[in-house]
Protein backbone atom coordinates (compact mmCIF):
# COMPACT_ATOMS: atom_id res chain seq x y z
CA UNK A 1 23.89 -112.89 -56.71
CA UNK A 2 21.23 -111.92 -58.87
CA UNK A 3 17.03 -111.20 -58.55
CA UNK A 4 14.90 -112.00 -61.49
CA UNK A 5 12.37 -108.78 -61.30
CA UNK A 6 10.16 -109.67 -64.70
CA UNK A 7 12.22 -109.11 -68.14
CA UNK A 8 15.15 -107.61 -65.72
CA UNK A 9 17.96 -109.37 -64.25
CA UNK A 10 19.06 -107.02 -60.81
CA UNK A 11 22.50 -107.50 -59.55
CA UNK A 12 22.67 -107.66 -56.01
CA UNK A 13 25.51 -107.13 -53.69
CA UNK A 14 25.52 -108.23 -49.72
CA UNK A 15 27.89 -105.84 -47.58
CA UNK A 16 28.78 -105.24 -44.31
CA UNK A 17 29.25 -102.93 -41.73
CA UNK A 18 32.86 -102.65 -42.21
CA UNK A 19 32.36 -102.35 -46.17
CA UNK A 20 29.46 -99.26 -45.41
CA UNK A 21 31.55 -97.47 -43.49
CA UNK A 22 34.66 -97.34 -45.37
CA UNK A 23 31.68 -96.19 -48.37
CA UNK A 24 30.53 -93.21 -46.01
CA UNK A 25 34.08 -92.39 -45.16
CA UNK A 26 34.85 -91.03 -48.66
CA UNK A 27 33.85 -87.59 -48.09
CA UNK A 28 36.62 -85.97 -50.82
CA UNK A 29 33.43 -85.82 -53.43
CA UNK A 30 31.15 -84.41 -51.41
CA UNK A 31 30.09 -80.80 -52.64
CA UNK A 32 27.13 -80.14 -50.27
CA UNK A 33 26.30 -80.75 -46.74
CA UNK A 34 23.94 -79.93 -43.87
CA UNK A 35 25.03 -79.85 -40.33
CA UNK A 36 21.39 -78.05 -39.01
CA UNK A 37 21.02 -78.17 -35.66
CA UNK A 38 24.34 -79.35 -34.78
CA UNK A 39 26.18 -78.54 -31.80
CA UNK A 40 29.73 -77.74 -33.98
CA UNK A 41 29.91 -74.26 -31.96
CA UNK A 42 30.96 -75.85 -29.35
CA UNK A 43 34.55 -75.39 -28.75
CA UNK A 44 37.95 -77.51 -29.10
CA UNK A 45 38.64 -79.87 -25.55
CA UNK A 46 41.81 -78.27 -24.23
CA UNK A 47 43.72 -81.63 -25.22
CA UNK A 48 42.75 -81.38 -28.21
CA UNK A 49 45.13 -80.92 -31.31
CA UNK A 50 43.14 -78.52 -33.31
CA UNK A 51 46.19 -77.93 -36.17
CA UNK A 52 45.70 -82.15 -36.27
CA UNK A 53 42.12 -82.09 -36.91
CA UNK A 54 41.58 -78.87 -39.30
CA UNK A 55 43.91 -80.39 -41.24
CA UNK A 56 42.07 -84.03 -41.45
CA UNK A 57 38.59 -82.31 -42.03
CA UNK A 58 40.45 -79.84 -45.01
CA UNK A 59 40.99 -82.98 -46.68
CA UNK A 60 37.43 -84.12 -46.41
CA UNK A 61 35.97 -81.32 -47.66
CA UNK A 62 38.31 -80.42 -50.58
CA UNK A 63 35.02 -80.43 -52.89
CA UNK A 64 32.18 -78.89 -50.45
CA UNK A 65 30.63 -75.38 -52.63
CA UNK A 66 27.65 -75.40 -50.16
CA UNK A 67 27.89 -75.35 -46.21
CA UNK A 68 24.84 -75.28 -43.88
CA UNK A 69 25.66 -74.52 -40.47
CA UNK A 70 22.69 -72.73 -39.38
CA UNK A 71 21.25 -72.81 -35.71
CA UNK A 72 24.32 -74.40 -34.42
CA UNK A 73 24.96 -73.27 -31.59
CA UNK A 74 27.85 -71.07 -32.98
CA UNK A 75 28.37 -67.54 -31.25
CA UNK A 76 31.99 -66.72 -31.99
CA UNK A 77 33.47 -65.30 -35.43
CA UNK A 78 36.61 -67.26 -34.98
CA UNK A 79 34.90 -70.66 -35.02
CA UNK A 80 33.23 -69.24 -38.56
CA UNK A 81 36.87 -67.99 -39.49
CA UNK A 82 38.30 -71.58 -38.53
CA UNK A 83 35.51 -73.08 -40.79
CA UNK A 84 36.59 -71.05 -43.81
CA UNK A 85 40.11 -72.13 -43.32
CA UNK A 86 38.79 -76.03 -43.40
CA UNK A 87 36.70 -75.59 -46.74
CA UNK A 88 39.14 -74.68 -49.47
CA UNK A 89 36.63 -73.89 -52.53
CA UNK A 90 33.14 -73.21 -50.97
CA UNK A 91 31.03 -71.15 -52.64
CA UNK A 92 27.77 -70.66 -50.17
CA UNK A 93 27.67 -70.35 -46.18
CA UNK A 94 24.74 -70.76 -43.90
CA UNK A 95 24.69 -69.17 -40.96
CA UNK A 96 21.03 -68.65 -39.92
CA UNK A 97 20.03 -68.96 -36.39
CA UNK A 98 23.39 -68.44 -34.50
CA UNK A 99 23.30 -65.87 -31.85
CA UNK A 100 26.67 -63.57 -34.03
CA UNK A 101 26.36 -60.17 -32.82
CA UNK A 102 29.31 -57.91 -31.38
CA UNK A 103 30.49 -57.98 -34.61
CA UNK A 104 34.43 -56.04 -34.25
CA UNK A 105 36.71 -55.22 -36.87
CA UNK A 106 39.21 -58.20 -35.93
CA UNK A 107 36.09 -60.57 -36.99
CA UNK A 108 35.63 -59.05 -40.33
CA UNK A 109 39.49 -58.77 -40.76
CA UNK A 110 40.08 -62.64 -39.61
CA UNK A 111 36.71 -63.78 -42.02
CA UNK A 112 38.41 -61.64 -45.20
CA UNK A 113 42.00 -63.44 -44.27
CA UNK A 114 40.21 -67.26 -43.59
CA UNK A 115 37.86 -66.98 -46.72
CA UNK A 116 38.29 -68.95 -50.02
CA UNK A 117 38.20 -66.78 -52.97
CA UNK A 118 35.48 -68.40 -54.19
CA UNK A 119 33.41 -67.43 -51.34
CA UNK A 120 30.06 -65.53 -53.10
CA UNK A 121 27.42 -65.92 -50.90
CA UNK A 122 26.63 -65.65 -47.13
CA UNK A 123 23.27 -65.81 -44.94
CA UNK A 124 23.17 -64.55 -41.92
CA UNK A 125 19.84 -64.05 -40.61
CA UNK A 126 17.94 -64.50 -37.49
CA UNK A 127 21.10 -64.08 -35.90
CA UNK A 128 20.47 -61.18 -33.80
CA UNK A 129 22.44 -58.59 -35.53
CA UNK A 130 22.36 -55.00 -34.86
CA UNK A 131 22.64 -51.48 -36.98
CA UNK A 132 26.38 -51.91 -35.85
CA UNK A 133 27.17 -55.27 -36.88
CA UNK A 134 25.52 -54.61 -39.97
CA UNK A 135 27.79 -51.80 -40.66
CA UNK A 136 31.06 -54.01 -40.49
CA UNK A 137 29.56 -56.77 -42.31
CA UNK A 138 28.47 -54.51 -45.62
CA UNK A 139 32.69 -54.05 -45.92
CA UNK A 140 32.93 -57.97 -46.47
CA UNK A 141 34.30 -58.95 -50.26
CA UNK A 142 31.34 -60.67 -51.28
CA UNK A 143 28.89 -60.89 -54.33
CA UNK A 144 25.73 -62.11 -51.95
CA UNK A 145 25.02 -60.98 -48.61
CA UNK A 146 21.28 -62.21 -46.79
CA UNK A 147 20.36 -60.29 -43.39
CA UNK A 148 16.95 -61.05 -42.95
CA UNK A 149 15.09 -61.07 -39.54
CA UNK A 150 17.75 -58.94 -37.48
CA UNK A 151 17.75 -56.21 -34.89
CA UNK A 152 17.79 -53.07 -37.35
CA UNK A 153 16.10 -50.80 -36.30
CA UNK A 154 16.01 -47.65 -38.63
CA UNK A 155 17.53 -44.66 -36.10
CA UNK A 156 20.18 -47.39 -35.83
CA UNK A 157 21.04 -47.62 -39.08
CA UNK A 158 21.07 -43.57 -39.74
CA UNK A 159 23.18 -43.04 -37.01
CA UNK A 160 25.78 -45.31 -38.96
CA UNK A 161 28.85 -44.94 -41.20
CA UNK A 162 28.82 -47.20 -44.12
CA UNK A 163 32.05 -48.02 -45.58
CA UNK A 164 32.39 -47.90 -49.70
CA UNK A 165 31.95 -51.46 -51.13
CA UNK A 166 31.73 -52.42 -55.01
CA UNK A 167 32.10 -55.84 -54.60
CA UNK A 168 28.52 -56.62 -52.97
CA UNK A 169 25.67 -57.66 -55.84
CA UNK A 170 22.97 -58.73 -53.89
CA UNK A 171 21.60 -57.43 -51.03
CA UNK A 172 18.74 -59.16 -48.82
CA UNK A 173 17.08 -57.05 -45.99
CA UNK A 174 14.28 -59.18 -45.60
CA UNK A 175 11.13 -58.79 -42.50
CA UNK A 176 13.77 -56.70 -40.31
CA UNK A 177 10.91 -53.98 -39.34
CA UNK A 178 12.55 -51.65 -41.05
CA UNK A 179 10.08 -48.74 -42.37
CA UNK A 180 11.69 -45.93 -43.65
CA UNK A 181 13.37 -45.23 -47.03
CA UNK A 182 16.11 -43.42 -45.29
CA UNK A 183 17.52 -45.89 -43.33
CA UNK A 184 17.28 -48.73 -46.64
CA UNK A 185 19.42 -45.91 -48.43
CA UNK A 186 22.29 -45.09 -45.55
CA UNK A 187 23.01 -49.01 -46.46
CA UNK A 188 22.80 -49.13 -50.20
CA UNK A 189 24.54 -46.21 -51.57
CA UNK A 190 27.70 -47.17 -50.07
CA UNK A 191 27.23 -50.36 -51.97
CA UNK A 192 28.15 -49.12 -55.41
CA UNK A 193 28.14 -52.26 -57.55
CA UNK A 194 24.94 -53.75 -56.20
CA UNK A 195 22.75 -55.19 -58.69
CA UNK A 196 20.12 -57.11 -56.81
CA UNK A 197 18.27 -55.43 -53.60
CA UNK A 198 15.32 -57.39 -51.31
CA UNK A 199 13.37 -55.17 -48.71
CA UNK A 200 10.58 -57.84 -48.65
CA UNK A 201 8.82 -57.84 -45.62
CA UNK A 202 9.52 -54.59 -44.29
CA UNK A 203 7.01 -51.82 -44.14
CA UNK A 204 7.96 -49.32 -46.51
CA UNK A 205 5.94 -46.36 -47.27
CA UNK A 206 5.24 -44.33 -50.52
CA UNK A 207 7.67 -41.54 -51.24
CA UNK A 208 8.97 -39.39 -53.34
CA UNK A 209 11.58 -41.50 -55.77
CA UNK A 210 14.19 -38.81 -55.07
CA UNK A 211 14.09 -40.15 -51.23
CA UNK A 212 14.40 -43.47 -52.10
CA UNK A 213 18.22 -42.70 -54.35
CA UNK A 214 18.39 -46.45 -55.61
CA UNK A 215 21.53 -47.00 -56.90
CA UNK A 216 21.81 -46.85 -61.04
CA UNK A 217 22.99 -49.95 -60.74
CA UNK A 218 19.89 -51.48 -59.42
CA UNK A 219 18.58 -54.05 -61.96
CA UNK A 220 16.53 -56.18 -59.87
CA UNK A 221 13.90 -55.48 -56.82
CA UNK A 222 11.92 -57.64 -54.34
CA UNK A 223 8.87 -55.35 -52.62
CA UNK A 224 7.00 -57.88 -51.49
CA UNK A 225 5.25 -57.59 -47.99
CA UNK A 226 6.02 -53.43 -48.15
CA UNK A 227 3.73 -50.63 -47.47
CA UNK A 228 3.54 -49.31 -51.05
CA UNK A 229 0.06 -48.83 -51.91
CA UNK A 230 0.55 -45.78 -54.78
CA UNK A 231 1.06 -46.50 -58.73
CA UNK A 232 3.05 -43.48 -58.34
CA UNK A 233 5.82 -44.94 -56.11
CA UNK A 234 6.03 -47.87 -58.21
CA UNK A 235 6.11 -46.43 -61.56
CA UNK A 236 9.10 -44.23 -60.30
CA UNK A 237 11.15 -46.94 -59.00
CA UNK A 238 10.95 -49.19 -62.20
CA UNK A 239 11.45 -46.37 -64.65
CA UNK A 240 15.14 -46.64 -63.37
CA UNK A 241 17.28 -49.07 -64.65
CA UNK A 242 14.97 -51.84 -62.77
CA UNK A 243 13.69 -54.78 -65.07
CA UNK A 244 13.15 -57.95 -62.50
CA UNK A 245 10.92 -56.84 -60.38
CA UNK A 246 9.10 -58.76 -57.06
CA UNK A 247 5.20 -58.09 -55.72
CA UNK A 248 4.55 -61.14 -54.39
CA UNK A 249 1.13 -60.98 -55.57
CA UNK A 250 1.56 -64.61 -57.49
CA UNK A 251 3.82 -66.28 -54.48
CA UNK A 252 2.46 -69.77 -53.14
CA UNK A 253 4.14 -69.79 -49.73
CA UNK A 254 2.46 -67.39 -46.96
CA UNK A 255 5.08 -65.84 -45.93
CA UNK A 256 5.42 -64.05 -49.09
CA UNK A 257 2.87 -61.18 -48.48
CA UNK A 258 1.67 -59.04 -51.18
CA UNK A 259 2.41 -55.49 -51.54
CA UNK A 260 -0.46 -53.18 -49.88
CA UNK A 261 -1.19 -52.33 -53.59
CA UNK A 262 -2.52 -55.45 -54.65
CA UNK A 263 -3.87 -56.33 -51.34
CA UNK A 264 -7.29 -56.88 -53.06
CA UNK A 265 -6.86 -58.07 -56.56
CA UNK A 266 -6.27 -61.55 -57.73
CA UNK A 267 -2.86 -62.88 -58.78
CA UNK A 268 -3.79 -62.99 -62.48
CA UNK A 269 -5.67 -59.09 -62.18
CA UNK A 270 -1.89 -58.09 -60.43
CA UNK A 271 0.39 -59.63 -63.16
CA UNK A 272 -1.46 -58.17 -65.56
CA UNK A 273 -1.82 -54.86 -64.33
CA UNK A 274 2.04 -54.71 -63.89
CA UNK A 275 2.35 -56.13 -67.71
CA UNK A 276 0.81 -53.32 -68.61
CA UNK A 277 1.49 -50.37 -66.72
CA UNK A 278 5.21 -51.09 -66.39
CA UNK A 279 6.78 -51.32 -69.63
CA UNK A 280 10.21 -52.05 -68.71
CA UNK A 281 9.74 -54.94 -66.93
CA UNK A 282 10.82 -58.32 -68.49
CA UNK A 283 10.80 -60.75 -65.19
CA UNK A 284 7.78 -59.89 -63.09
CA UNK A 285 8.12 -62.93 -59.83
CA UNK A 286 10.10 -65.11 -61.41
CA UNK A 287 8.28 -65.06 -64.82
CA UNK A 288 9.62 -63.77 -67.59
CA UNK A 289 7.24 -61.47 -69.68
CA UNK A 290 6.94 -62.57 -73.25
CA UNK A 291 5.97 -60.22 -76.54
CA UNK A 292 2.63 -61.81 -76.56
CA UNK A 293 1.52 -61.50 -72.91
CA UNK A 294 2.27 -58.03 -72.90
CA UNK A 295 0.26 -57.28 -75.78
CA UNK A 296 -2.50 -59.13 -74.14
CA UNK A 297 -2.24 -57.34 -70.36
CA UNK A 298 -1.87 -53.99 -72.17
CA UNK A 299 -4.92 -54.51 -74.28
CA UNK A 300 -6.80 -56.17 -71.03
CA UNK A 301 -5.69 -53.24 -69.39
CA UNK A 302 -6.54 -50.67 -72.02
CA UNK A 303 -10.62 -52.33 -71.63
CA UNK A 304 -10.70 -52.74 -68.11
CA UNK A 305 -9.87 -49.03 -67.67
CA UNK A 306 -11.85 -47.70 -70.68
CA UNK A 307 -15.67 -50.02 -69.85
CA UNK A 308 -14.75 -48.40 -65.90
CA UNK A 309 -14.89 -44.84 -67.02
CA UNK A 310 -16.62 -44.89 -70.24
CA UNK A 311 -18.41 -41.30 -69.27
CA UNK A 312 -14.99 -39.91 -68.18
CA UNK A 313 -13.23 -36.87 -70.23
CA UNK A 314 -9.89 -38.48 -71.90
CA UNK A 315 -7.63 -35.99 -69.87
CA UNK A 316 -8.91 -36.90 -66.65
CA UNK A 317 -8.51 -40.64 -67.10
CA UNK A 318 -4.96 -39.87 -68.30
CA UNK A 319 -4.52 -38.35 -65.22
CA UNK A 320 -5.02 -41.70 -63.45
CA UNK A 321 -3.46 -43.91 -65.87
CA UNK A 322 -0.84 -42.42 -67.82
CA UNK A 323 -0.31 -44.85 -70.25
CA UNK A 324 -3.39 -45.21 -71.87
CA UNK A 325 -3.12 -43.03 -74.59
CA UNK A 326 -0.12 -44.66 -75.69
CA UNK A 327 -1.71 -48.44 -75.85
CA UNK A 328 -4.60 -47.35 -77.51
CA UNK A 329 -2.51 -45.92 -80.05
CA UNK A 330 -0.27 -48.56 -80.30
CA UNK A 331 -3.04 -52.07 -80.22
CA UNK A 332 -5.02 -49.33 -82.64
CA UNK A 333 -8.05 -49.59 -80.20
CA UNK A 334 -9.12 -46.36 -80.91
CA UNK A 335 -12.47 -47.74 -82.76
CA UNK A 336 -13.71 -49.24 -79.39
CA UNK A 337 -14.03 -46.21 -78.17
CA UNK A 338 -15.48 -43.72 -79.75
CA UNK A 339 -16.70 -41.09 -76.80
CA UNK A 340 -12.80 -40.49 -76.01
CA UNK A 341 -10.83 -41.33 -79.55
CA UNK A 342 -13.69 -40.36 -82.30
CA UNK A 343 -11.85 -37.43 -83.62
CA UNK A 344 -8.29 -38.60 -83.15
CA UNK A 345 -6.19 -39.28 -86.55
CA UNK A 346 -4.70 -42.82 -86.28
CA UNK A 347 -0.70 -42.28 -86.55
CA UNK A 348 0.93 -44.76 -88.86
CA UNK A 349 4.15 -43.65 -89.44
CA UNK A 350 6.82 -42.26 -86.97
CA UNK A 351 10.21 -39.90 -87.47
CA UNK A 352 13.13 -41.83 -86.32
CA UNK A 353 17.11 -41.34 -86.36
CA UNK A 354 19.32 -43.78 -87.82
CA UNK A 355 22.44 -43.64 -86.30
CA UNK A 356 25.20 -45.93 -88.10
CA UNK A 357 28.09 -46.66 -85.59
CA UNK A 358 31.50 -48.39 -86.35
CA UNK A 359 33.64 -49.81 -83.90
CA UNK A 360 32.07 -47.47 -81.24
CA UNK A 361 32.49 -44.25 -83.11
CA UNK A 362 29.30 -42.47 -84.70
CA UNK A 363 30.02 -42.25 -88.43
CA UNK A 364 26.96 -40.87 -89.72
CA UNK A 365 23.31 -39.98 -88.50
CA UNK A 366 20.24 -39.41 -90.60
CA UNK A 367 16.26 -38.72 -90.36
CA UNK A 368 13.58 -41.34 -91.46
CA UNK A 369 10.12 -41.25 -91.61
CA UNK A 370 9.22 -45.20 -90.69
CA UNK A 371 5.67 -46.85 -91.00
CA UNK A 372 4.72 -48.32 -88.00
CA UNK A 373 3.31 -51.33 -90.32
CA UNK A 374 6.71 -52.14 -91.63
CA UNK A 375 8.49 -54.83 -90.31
CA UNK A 376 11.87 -54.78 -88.88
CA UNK A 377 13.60 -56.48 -92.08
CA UNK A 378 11.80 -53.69 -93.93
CA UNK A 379 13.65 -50.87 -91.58
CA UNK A 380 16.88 -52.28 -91.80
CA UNK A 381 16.56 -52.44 -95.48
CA UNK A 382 15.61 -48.82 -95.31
CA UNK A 383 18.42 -47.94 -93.10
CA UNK A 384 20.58 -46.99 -96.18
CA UNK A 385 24.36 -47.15 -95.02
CA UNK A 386 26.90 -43.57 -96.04
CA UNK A 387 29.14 -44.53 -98.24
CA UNK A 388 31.85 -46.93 -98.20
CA UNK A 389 30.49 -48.75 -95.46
CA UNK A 390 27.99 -51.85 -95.01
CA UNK A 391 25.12 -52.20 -92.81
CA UNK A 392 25.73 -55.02 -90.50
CA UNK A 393 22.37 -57.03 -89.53
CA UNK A 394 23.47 -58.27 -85.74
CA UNK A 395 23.22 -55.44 -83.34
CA UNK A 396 20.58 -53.49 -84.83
CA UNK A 397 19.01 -51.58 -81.24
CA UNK A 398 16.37 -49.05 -80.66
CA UNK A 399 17.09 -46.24 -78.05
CA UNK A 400 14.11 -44.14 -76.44
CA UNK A 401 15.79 -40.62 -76.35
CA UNK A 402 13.49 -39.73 -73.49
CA UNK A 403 15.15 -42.45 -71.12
CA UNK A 404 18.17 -43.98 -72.83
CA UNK A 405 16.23 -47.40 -72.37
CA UNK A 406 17.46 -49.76 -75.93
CA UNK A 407 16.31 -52.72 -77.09
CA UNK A 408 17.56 -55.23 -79.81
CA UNK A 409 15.77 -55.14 -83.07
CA UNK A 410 16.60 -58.96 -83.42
CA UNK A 411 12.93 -60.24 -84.66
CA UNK A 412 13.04 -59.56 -88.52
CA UNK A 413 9.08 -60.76 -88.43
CA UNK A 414 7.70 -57.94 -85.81
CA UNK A 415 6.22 -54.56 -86.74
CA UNK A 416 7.54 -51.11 -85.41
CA UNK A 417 4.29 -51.50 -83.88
CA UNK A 418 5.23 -54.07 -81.85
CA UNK A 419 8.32 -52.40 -80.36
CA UNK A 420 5.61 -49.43 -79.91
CA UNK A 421 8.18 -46.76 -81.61
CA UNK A 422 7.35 -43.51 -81.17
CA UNK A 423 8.74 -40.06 -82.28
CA UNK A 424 12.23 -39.33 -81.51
CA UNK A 425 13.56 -42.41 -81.00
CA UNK A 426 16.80 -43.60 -81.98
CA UNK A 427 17.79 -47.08 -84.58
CA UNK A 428 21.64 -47.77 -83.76
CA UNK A 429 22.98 -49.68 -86.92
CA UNK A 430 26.65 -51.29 -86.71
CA UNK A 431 28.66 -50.69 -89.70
CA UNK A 432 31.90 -51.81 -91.46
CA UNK A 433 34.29 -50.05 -93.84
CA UNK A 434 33.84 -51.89 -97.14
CA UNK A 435 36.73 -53.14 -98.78
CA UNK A 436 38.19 -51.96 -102.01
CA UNK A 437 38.36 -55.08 -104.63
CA UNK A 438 41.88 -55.37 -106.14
CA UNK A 439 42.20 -55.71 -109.80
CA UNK A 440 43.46 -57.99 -111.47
């Protein structure tokens, strides 16, 4: 049968109930599903033949990635550990809202054994965990593990051991009351390969960054909701190898709180001020940072500060913002103020270190004296190989020698200037042996 709808011809097709439910019955392609509020932790009827049925619901769920079990009732790791066995290739497990604590070793030894290998990420909040359970659970072989909302409290947690485990990435401690440094690093330095580490929500205090011992592996942070209200604190913390970094000063949804810090600016005054004062940063809450905005924060910044304490002697308002020097310098501001930067000489030219590598190995090193107007097409053409080997264009990197951070020199158009080069730093150049021409 067919509807004329205007130009269109529609095709329709009557079914019935019979013909439906043999279409909802073909659960082999489904790859997500949602069982919320669902009673499944309820356990097997004595007559019933459980080997029978896992094996029947295996086969319906030979594509599910992502499983959402949460508040369901479920307060036994074996019925988890039976639901792993059922769900050959999932990826994600939700297991929010169960009551799961008395975590023993058998549970995390029967979830490791029932698991797919392609198991990455687990939640587990709201679940009423405590400084023990969280303990065995940090051993578990997985890239993502979410513990937000538990029973932590942060004597607890001291008073634990943590097991070594390279194999967790991402770490979410999220609103668990947790308010001391200590107890957030008896977790995470057992965790040697994490990457990604959430202590949104908790109140955290400013101290020292040498209390704090993040992990050099760190590359990603979410402080949103803490207690850090110092420059100070977060300066430290980013000038590791950090470069995604969460305030939650731009975050829609309420329960996102802001960090005491920028309790009292607006989202756009926040962003910017982290443009500008932390340079490493290339995501700041969920944005990436592009060239041109962080030009524009840094010279917002640089006139914010300066019109606020245009009577102030330079040294003192270096003393409060360290950086300001350096964008002056580098956005050649200097002629906007003249009180502070009258008799400075502009710098237009810095002393660099080429450094041509082959194959790894450092075949050569040399000084240059760069302008900071050329261009990065001009350096490279500068960058005069030794001989019998060729400068190869791909690869080209800066290196700050003060903190090992690099950079790719991959934007032929952009000044030295732009990359704000300084004294000292290093230009990596890949080379290859040129080959000798046969004659003929």
């Amino acid at each position: 049968m067919f509807i004329n709808s205007g130009n269109r011809v529609i095709p329709v097709e009557f079914v019935g109930e019979e013909k439906i439910s043999l279409r909802q019955a073909k659960t082999q392609a489904i790859t997500d599903m949602c069982l919320k509020d669902s009673n499944i932790g309820i356990g097997y009827p004595r007559t019933a033949d459980r080997t029978k049925h896992q094996s029947e619901v295996s086969s319906m769920c030979e594509a599910l990635v992502h499983l959402d079990v949460a508040r369901c009732l479920i307060s036994r790791w074996d019925v988890i550990a039976e639901i792993l066995t059922m769900t050959p290739v999932l990826e994600t497990l939700r297991l929010d809202g169960n009551r799961l604590t008395g975590v023993t070793e058998a549970d995390i030894d029967a979830f490791v054994a029932a698991a797919p290998k392609t198991l990455k990420d687990v939640y587990i909040s709201q679940c009423g965990l405590t400084a023990a359970d969280l303990a065995l659970l940090a051993r578990l072989p997985i890239a993502e593990i979410h513990l937000a909302s538990n029973n932590f409290t942060d004597d607890d947690i001291q008073g634990m051991e943590f097991v070594e485990n390279d194999g967790i990435r991402t770490l979410g401690l999220e609103d668990n009351g947790l308010t001391s440094w200590g107890a957030i690093a008896r977790v995470i330095t057992a965790m040697t390969g994490l990457t990604a580490l959430s202590v949104a929500g908790n109140a955290l205090p400013d101290v020292p960054i040498a209390d704090i011992h993040l992990p050099a592996s760190v590359t990603a942070l979410n402080l949103s909701g803490t207690a850090i209200n110092d420059w100070k604190t977060l300066e430290d913390l980013v000038e590791t190898a950090v470069t995604t970094i969460r305030t939650g000063s731009e975050q829609m949804d309420d329960k996102d709180q802001t960090m005491a810090l920028f309790a009292s600016f607006t989202s756009p005054q926040a962003r910017m001020l982290c443009v500008a004062r932390l340079p490493f940063i290339k995501c700041l809450n969920g944005a990436n940072i592009s060239k041109m905005e962080r030009a524009d924060a840094e010279k917002a910044y640089v006139r914010s500060v300066m019109s606020q304490e245009v009577t102030e002697p330079l040294e003192a308002i270096k003393g409060r913002h360290p950086r300001i020097v350096e964008l002056v310098e580098a956005h050649d501001l200097q002629g906007e103020f003249p009180a502070q930067f009258g008799g400075e000489h502009e710098k237009t030219s810095v002393d660099l270190t080429l450094r041509f590598v082959s194959l790894g190995e450092i075949v050569h090193t040399a000084p240059l004296n760069a302008m900071l107007s050329w261009s990065i097409a001009e350096l490279v053409k500068m960058a005069a190989p030794p001989a019998g080997f060729t400068a190869v264009r791909e690869g080209v990197k800066y290196i700050d020698s003060n903190n090992e951070r690099e950079e790719g020199l991959d934007q032929d158009k952009l000044l030295l200037e732009d990359y704000r080069m300084d004294d000292g730093y290093v230009v990596e150049v890949p080379v290859v042996k040129r080959r000798a021409r046969r004659r003929r």
